[in-house]
PDB file of N, CA and C in Angstrom:
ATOM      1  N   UNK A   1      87.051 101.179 118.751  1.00  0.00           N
ATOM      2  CA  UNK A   1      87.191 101.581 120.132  1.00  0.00           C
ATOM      3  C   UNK A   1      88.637 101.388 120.573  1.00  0.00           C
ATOM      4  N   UNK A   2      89.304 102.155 121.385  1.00  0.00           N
ATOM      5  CA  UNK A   2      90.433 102.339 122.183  1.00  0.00           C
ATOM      6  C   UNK A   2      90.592 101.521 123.011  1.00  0.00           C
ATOM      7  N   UNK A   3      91.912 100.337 123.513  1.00  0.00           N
ATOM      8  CA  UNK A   3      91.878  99.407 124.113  1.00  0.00           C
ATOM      9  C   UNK A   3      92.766  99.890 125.270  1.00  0.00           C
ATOM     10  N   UNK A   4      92.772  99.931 126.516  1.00  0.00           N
ATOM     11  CA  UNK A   4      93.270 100.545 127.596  1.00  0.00           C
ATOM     12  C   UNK A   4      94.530  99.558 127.697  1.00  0.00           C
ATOM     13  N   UNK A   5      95.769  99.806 127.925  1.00  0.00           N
ATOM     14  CA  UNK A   5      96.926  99.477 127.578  1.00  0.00           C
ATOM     15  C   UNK A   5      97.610  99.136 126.568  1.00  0.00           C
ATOM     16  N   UNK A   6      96.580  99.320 125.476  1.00  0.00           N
ATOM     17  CA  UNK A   6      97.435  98.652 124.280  1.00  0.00           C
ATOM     18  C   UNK A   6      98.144  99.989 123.376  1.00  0.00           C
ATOM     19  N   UNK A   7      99.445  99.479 122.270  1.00  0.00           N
ATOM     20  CA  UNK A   7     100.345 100.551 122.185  1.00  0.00           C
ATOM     21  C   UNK A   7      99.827 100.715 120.809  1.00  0.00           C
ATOM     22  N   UNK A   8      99.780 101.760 120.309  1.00  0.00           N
ATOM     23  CA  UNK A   8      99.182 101.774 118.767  1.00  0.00           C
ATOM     24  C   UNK A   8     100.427 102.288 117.870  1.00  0.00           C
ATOM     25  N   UNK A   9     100.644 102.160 116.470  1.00  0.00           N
ATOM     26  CA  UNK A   9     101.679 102.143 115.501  1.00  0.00           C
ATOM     27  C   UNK A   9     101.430 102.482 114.463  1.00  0.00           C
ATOM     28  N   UNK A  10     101.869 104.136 114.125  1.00  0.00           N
ATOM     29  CA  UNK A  10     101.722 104.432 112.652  1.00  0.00           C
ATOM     30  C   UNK A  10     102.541 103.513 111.548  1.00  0.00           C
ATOM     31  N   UNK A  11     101.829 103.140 110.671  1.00  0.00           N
ATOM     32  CA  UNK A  11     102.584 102.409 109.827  1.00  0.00           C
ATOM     33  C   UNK A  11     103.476 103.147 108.932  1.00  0.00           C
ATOM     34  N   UNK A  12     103.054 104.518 108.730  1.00  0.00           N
ATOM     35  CA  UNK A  12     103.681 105.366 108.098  1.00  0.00           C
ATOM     36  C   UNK A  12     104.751 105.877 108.416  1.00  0.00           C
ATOM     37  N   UNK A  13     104.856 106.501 109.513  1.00  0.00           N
ATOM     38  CA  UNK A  13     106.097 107.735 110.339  1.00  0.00           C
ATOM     39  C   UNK A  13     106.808 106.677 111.562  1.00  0.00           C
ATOM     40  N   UNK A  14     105.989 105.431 111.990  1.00  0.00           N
ATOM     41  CA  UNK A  14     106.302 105.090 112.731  1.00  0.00           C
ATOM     42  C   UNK A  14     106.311 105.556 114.413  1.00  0.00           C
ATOM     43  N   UNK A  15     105.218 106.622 114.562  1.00  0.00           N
ATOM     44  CA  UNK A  15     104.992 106.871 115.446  1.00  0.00           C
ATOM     45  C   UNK A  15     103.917 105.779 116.473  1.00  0.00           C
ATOM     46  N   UNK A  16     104.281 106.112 117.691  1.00  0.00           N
ATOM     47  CA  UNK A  16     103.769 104.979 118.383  1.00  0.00           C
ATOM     48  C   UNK A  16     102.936 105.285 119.763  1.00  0.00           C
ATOM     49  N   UNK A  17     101.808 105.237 120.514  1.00  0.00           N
ATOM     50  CA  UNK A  17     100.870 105.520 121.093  1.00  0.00           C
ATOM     51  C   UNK A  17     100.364 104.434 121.875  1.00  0.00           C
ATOM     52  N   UNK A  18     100.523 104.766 123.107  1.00  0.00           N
ATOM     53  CA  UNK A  18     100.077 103.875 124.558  1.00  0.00           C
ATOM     54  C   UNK A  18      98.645 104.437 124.666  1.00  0.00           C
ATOM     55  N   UNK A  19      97.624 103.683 125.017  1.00  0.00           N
ATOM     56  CA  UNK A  19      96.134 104.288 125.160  1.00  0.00           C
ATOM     57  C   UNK A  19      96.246 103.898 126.545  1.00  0.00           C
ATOM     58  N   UNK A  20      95.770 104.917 127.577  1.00  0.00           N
ATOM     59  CA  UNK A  20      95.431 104.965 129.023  1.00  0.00           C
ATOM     60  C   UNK A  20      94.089 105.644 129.205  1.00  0.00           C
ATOM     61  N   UNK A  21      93.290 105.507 128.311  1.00  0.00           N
ATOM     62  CA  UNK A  21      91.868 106.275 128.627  1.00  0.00           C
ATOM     63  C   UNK A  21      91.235 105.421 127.402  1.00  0.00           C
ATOM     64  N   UNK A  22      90.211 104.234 127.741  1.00  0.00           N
ATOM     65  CA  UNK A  22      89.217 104.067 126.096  1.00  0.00           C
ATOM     66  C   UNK A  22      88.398 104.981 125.972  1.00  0.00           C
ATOM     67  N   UNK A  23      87.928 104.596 124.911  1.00  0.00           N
ATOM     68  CA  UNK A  23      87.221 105.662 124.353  1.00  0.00           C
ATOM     69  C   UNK A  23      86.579 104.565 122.719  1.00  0.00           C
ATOM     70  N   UNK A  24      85.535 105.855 122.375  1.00  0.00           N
ATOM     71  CA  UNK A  24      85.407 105.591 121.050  1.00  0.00           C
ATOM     72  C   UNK A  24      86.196 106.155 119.601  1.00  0.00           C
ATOM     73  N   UNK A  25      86.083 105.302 118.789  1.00  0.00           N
ATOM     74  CA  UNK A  25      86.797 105.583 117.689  1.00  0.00           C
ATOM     75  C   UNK A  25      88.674 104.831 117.730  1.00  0.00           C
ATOM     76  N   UNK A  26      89.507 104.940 117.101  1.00  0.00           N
ATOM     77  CA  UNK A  26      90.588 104.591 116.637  1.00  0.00           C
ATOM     78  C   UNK A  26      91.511 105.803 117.001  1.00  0.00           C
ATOM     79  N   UNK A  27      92.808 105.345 117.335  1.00  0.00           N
ATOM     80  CA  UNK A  27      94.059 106.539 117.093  1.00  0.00           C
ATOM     81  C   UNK A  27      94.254 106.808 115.661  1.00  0.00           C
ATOM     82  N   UNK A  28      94.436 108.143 115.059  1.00  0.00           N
ATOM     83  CA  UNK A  28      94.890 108.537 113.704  1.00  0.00           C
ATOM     84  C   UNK A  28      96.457 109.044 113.528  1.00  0.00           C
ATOM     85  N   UNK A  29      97.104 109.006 112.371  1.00  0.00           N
ATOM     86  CA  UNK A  29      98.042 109.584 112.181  1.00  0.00           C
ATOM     87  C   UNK A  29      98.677 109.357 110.765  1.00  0.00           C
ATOM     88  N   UNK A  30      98.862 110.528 110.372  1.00  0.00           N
ATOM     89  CA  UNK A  30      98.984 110.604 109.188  1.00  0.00           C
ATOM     90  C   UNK A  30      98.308 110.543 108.178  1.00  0.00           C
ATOM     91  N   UNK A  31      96.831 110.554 108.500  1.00  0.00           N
ATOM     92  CA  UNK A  31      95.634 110.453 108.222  1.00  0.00           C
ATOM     93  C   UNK A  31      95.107 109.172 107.818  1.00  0.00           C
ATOM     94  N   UNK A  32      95.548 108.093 108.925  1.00  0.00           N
ATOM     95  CA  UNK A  32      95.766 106.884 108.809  1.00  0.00           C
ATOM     96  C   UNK A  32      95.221 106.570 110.082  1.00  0.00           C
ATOM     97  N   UNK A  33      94.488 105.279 109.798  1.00  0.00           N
ATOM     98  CA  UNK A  33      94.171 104.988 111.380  1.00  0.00           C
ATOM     99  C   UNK A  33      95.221 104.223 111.770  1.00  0.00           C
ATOM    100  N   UNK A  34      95.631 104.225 113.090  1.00  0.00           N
ATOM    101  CA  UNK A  34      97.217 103.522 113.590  1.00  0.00           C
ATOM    102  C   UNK A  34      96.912 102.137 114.014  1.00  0.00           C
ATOM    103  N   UNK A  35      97.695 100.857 113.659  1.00  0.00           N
ATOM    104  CA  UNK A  35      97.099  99.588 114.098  1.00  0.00           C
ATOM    105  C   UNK A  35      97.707  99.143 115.531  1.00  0.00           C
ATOM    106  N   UNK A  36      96.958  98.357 116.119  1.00  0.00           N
ATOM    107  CA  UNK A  36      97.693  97.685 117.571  1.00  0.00           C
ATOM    108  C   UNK A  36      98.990  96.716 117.113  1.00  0.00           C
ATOM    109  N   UNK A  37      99.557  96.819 117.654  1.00  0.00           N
ATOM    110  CA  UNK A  37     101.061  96.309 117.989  1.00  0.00           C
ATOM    111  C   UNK A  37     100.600  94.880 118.954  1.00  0.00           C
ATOM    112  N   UNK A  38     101.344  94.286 118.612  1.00  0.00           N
ATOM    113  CA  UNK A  38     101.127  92.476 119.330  1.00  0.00           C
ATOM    114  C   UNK A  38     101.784  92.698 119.613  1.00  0.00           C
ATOM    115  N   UNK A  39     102.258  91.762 121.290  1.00  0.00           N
ATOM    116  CA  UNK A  39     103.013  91.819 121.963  1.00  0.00           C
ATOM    117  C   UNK A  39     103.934  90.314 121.210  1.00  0.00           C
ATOM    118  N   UNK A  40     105.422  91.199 121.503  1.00  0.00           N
ATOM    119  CA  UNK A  40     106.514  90.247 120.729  1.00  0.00           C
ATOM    120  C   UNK A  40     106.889  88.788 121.423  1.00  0.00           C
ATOM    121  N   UNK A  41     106.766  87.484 121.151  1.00  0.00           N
ATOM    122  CA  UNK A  41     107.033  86.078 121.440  1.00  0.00           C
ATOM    123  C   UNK A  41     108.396  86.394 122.300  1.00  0.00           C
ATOM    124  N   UNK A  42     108.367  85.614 123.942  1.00  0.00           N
ATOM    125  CA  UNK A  42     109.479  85.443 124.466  1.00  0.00           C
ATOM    126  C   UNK A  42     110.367  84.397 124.088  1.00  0.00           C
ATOM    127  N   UNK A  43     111.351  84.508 123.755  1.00  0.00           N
ATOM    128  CA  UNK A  43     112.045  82.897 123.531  1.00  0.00           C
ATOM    129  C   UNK A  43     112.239  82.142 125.070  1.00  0.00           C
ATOM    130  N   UNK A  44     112.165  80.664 124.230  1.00  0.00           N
ATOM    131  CA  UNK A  44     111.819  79.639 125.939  1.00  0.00           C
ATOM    132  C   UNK A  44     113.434  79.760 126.225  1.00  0.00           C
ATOM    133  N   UNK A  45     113.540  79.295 127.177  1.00  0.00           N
ATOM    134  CA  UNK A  45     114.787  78.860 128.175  1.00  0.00           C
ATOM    135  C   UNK A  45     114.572  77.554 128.422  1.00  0.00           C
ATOM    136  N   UNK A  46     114.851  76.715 127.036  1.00  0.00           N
ATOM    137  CA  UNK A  46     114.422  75.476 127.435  1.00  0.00           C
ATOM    138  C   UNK A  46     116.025  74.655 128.023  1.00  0.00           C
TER     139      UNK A  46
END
């Protein structure tokens, strides 16, 4: 299933996909299903 804000990432071409509608099933590309992208660690300001 499609996660409403999350950005999806061909591993292949490197193409990249914001979901604003869920749904069923996965984003494809390249005849690949595309994986979610984690959001990247802020460094502290310690």
């Amino acid at each position: 299933m499609s996660q409403l804000g999350k950005r999806y990432r061909c591993e292949v071409c490197g193409t990249e996909a914001l979901c604003t509608k869920t749904g069923e099933g996965t984003p494809n590309c390249c005849d690949q299903p595309m994986v979610v992208q984690e959001p990247k660690p802020i460094p502290s300001s310690d």
